[in-house]
C-alpha atoms as a PDB file:
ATOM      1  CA  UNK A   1      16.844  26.862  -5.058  1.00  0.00           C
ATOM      2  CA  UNK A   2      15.295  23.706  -7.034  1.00  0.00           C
ATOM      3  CA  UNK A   3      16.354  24.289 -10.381  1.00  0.00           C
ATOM      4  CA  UNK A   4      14.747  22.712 -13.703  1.00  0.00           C
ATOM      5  CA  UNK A   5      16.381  19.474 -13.797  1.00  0.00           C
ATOM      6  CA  UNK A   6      15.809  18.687 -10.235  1.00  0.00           C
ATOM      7  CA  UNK A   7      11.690  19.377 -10.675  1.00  0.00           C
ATOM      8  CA  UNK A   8      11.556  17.549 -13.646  1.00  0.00           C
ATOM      9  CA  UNK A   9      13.568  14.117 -11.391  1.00  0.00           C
ATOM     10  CA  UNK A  10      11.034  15.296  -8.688  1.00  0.00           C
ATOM     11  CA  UNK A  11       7.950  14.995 -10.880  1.00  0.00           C
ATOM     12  CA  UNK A  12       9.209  11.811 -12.359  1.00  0.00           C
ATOM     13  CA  UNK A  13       9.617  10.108  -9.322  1.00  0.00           C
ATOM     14  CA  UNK A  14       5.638  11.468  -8.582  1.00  0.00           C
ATOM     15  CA  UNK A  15       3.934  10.854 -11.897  1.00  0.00           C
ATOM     16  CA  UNK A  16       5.669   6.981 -12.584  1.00  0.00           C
ATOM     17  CA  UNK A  17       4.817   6.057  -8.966  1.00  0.00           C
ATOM     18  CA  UNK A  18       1.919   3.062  -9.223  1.00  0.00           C
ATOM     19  CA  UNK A  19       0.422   0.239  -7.745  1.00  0.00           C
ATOM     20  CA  UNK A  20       2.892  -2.244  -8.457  1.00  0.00           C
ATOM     21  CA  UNK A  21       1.692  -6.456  -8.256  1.00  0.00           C
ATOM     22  CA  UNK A  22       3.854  -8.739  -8.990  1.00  0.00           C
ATOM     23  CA  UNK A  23       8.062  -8.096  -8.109  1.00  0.00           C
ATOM     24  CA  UNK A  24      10.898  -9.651  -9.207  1.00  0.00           C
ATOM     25  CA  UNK A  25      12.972 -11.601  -6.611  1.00  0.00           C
ATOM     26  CA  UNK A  26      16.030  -9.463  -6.992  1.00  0.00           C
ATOM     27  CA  UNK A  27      16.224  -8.375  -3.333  1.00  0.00           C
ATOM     28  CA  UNK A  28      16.368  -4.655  -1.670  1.00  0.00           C
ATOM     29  CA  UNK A  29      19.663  -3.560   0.074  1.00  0.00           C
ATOM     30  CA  UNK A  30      19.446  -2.472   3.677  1.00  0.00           C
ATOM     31  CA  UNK A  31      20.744   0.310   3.023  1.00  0.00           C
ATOM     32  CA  UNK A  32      18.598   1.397   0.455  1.00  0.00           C
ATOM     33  CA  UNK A  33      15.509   0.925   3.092  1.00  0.00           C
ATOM     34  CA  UNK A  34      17.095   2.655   5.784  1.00  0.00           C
ATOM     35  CA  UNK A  35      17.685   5.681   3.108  1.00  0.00           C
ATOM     36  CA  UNK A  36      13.897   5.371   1.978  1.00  0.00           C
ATOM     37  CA  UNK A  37      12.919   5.762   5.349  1.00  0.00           C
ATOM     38  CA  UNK A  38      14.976   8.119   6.906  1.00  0.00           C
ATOM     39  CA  UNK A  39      13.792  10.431   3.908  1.00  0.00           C
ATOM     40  CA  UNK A  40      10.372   9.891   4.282  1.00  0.00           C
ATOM     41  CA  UNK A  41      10.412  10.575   7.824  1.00  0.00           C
ATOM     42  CA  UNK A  42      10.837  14.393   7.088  1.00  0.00           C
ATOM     43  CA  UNK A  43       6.709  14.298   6.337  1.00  0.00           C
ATOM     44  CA  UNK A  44       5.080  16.807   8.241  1.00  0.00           C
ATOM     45  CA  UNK A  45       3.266  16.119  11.274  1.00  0.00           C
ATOM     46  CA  UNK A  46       0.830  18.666  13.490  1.00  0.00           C
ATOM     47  CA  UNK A  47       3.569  20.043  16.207  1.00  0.00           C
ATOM     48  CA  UNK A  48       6.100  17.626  15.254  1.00  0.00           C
ATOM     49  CA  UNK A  49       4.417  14.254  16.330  1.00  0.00           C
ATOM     50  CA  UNK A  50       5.742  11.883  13.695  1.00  0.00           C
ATOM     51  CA  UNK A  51       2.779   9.249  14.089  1.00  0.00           C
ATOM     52  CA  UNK A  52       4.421   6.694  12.138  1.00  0.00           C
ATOM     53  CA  UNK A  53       6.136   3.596  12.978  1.00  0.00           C
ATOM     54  CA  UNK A  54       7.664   1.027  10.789  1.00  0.00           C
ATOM     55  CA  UNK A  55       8.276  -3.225  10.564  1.00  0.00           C
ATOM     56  CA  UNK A  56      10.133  -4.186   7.860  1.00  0.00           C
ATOM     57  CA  UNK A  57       9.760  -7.605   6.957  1.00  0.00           C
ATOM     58  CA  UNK A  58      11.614  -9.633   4.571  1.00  0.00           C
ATOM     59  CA  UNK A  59      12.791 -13.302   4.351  1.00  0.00           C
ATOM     60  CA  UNK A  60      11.362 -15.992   6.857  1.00  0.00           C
ATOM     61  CA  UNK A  61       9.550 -13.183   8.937  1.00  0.00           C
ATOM     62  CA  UNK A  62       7.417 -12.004   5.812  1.00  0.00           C
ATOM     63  CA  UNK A  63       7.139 -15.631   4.818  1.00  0.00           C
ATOM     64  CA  UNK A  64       5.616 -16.679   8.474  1.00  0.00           C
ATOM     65  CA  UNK A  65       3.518 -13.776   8.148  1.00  0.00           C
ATOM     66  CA  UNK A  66       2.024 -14.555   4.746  1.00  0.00           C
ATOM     67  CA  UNK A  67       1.728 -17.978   5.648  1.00  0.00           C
ATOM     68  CA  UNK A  68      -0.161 -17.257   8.695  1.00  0.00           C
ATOM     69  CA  UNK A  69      -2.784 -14.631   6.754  1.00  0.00           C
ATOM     70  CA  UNK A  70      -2.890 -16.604   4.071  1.00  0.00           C
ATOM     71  CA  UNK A  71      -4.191 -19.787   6.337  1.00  0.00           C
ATOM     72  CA  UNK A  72      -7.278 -17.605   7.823  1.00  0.00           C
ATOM     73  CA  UNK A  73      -7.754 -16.092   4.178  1.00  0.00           C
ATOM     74  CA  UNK A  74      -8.501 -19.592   2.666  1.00  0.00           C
ATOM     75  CA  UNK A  75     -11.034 -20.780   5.031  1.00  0.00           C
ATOM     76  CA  UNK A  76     -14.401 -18.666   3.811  1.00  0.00           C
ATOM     77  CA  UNK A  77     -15.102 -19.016   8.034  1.00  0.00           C
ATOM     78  CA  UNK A  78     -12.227 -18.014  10.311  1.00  0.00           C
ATOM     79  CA  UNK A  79     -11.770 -15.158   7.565  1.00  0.00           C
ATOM     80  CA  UNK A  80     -15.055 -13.855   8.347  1.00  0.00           C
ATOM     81  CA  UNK A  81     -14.391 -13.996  12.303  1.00  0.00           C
ATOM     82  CA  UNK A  82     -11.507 -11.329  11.354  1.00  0.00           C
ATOM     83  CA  UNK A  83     -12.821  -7.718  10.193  1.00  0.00           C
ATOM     84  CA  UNK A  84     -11.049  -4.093   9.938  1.00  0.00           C
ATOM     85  CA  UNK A  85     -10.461  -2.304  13.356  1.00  0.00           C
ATOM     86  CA  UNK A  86     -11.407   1.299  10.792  1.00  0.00           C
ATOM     87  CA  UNK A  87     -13.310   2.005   8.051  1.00  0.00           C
ATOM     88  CA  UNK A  88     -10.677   2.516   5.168  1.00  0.00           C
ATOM     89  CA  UNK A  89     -13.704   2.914   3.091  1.00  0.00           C
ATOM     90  CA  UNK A  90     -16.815   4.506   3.187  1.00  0.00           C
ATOM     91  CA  UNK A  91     -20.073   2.215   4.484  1.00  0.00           C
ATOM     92  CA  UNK A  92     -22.141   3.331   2.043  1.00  0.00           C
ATOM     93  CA  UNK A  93     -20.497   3.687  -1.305  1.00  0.00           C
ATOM     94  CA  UNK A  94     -21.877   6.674  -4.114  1.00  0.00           C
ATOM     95  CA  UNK A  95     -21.162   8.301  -7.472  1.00  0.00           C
ATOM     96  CA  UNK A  96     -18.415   9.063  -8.796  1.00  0.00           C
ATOM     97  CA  UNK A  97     -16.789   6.955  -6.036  1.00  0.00           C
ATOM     98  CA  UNK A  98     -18.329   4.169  -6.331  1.00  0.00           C
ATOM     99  CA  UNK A  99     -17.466   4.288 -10.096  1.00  0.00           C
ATOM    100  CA  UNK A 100     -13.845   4.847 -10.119  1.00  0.00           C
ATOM    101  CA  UNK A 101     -13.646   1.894  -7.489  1.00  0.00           C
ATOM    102  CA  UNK A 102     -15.347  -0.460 -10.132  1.00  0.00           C
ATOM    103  CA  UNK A 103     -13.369   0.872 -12.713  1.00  0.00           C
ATOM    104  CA  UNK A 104     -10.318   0.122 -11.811  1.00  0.00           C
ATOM    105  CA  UNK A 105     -11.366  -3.554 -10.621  1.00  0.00           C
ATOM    106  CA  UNK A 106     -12.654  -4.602 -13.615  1.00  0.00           C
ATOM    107  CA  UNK A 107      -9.953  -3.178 -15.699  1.00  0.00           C
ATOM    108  CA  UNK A 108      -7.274  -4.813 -13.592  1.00  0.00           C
ATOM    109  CA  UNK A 109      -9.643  -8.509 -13.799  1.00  0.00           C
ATOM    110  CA  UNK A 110      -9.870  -7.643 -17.380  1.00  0.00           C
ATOM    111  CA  UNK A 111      -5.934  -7.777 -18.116  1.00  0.00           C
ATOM    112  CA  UNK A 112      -5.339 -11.068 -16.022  1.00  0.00           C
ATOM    113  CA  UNK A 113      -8.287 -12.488 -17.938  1.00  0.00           C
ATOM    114  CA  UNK A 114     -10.752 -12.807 -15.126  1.00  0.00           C
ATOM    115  CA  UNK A 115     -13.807 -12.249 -15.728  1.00  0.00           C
ATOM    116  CA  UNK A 116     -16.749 -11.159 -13.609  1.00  0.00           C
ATOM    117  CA  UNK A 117     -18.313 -15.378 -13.085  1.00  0.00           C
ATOM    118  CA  UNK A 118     -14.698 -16.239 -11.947  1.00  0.00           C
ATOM    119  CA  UNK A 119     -14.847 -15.662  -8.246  1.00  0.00           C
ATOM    120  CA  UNK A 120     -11.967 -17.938  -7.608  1.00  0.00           C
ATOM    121  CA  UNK A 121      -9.357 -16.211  -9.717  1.00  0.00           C
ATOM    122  CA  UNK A 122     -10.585 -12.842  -8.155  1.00  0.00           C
ATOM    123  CA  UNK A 123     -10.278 -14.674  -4.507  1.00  0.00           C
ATOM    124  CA  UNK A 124      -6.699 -15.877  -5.880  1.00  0.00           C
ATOM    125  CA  UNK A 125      -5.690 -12.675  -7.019  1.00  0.00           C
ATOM    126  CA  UNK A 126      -6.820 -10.412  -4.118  1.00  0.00           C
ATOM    127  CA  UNK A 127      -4.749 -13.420  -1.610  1.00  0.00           C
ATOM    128  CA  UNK A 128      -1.989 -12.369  -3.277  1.00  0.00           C
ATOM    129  CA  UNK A 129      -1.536  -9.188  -1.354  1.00  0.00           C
ATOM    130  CA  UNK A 130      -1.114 -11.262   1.930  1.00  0.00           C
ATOM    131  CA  UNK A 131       1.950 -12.447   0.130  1.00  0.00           C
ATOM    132  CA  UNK A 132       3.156  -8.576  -0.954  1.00  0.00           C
ATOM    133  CA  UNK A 133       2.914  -9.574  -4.348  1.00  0.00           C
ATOM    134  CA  UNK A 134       5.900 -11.474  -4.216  1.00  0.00           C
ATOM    135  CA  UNK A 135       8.214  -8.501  -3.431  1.00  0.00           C
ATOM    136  CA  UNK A 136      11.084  -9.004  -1.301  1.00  0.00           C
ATOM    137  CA  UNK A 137      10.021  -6.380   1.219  1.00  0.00           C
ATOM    138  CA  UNK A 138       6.904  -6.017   3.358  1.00  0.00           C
ATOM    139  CA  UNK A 139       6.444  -3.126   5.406  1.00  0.00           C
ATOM    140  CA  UNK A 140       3.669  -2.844   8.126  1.00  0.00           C
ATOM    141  CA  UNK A 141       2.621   0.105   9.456  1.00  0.00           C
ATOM    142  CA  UNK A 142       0.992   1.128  12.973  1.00  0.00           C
ATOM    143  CA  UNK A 143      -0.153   3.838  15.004  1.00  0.00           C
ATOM    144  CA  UNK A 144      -0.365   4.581  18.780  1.00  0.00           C
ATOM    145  CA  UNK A 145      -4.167   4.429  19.009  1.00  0.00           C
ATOM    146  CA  UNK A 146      -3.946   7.753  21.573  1.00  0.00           C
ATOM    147  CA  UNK A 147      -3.657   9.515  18.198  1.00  0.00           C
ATOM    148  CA  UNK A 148      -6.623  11.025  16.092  1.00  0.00           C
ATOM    149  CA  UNK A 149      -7.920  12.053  12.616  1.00  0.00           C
ATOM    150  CA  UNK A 150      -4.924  14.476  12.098  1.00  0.00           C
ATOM    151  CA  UNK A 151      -2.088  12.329  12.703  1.00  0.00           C
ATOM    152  CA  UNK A 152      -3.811   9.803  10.178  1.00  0.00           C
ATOM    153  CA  UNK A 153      -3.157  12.293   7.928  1.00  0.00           C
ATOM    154  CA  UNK A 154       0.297  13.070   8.539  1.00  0.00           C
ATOM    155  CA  UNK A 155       0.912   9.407   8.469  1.00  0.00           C
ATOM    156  CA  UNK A 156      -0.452   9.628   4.907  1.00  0.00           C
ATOM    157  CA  UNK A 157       2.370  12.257   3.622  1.00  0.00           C
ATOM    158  CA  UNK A 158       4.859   9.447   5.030  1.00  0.00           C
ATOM    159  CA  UNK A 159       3.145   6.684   3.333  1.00  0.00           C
ATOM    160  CA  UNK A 160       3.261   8.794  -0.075  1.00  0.00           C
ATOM    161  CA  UNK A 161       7.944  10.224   0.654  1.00  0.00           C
ATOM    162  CA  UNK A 162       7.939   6.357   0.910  1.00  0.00           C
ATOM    163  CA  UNK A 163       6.826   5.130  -2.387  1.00  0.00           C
ATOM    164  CA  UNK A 164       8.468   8.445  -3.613  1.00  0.00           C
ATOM    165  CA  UNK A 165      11.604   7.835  -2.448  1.00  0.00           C
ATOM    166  CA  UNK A 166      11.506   4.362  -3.789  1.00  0.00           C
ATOM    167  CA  UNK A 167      10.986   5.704  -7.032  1.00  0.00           C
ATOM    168  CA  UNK A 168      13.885   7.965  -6.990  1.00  0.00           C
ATOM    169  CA  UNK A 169      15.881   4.904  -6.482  1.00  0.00           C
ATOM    170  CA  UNK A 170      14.152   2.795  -9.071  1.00  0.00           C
ATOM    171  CA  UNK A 171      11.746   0.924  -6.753  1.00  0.00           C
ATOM    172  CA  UNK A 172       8.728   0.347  -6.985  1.00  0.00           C
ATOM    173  CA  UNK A 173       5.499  -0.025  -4.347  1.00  0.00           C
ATOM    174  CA  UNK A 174       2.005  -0.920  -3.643  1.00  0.00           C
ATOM    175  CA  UNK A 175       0.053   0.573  -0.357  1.00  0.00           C
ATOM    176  CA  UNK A 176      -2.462  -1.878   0.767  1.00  0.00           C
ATOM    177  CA  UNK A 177      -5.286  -1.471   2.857  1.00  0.00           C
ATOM    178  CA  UNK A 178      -6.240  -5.741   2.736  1.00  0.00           C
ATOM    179  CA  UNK A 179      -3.695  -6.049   5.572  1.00  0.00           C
ATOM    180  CA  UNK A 180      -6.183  -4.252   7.949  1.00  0.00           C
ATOM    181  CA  UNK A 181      -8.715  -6.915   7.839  1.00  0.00           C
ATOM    182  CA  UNK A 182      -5.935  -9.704   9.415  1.00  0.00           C
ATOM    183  CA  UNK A 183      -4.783  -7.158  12.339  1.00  0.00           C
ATOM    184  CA  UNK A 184      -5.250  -9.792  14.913  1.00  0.00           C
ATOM    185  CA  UNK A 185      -2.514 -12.142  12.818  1.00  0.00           C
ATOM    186  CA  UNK A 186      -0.450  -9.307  12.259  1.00  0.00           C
ATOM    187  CA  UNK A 187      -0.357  -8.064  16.221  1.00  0.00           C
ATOM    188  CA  UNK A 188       0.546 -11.650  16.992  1.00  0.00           C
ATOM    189  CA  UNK A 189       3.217 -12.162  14.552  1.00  0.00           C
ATOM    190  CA  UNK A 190       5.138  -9.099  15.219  1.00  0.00           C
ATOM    191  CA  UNK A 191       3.978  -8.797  18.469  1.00  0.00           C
ATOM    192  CA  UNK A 192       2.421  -5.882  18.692  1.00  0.00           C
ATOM    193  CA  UNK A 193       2.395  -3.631  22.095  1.00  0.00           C
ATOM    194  CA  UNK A 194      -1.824  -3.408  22.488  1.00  0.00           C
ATOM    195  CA  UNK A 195      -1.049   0.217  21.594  1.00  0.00           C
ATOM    196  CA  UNK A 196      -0.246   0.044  18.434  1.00  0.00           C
ATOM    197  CA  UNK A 197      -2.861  -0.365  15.906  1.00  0.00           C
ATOM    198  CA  UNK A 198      -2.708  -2.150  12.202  1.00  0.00           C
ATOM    199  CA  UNK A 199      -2.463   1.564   9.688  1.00  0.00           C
ATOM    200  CA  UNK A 200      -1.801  -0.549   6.401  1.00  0.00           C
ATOM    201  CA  UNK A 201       1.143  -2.870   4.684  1.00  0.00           C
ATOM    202  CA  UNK A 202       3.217  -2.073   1.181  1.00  0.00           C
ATOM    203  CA  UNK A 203       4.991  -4.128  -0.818  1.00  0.00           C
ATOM    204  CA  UNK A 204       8.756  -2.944  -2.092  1.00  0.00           C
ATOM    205  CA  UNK A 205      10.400  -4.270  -4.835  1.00  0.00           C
ATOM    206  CA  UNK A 206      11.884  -4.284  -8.327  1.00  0.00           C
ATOM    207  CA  UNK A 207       8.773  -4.619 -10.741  1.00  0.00           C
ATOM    208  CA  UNK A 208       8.666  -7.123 -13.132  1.00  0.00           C
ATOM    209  CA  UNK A 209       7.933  -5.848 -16.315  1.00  0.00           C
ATOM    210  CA  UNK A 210       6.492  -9.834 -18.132  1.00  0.00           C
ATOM    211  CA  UNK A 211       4.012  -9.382 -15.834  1.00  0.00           C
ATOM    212  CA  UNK A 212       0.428  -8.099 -17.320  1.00  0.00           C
ATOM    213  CA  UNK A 213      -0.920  -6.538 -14.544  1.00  0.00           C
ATOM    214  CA  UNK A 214       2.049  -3.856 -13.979  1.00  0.00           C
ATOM    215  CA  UNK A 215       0.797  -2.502 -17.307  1.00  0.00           C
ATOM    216  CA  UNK A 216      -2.170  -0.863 -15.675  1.00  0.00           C
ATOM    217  CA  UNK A 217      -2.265   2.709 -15.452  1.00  0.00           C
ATOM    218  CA  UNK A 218      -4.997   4.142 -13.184  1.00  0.00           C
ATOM    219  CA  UNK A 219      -6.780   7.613 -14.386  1.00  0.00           C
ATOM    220  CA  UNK A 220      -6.854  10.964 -12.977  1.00  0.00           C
ATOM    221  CA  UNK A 221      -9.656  13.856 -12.999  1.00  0.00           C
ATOM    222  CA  UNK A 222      -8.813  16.625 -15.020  1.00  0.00           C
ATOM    223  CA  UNK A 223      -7.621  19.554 -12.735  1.00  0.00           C
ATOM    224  CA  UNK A 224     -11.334  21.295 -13.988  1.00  0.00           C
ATOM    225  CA  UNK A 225     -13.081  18.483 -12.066  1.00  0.00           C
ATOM    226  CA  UNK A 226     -11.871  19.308  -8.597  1.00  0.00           C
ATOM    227  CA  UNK A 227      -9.998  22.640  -8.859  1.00  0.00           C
ATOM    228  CA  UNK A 228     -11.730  26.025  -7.876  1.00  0.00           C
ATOM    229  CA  UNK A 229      -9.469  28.961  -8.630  1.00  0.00           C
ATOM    230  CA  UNK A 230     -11.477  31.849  -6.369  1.00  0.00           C
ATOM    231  CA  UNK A 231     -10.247  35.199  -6.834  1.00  0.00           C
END
């Protein structure tokens, strides 16, 4: 039985989780990510498969990694020669979609003070993902490419007890999809088995609360906009 207090920690834990950027320095224990984990990993999968698998990168190794992303990032040319290995997004964007993804763009531009004619501090600011915002803990995630569209999402319910988890302990997290984009760098760095393919990355950390853009708070639909109670 889940009594009262325990769904309201439960709902906490769901309802403060966001898309943390920018992390203190105050590092993560070990055994604090091995508890994340190991809780996470009770997602559901279809007959059990557990799709996920896990690098956890801190110190030098998430250094060399950022270093090496950030290198191909900077030059406008060898950053085009890299490009996603899946469409995280759809190829041809439409309403509402299209406006939810511009709202939340501009609104995070608009508390750093960027505006829409500075394409440099936008470039600056989306590089900083290769660096995980600065958090102390990068995690990059693969798949066995043998698997299909429903172990995708079962891997998604992991991604989500992760950041969840975190919460519960006072953590915070970011998903991010820009790692896709530098698979090649990635597969190299960690040295990647050719089976594996490049799912996404997430930053783990304590936020830091001086910094403006951990203010933003990303709306939701009312329930009336996508719920249909048939009876």
């Amino acid at each position: 039985m889940i009594d009262n207090q325990q769904q309201q920690a439960v709902d906490a834990a769901i309802t403060s989780r966001r898309s943390i950027r920018a992390y203190l320095p105050t590092p993560v224990a070990r055994a604090d990510l091995e508890a994340i984990l190991e809780v996470a990993a009770r997602a559901p999968s279809g007959t059990n498969t557990q799709p996920w698998k896990v690098y956890v990168l801190q110190g030098d190794a998430k250094a060399r990694l950022s270093a090496a992303i950030l290198a191909a990032y900077a030059d406008p040319q060898r950053a085009a020669e890299h490009v996603e290995e899946y469409a995280y997004y759809p190829r041809a964007w439409i309403s509402p979609f299209i406006d939810r993804r511009r709202k939340v763009g501009w609104d995070l531009y608009a508390l750093l003070g960027l505006t829409r004619d500075d394409k440099a501090g936008m470039a600056a600011q989306h590089g900083r993902n290769y660096r995980f915002f600065d958090a102390p803990v990068g995690l990059v995630f693969t798949i066995d490419r043998v698997l299909e569209q429903g172990s995708w999402l079962d891997y998604g319910m992991f991604l989500q007890n992760i950041m969840v988890a975190a919460r519960g302990r006072g953590l915070d997290t970011c998903p991010q999809a820009a790692f896709t984009q530098f698979h090649r760098i990635i597969a190299a760095q960690l040295a990647l088995p050719a089976n594996e393919m490049v799912v996404c990355g997430m930053a783990l950390g304590h936020a830091d609360p001086g910094k403006v853009e951990n203010t933003l708070l990303t709306e939701r639909e009312p329930l009336s906009s996508f719920v249909r109670f048939v009876e």
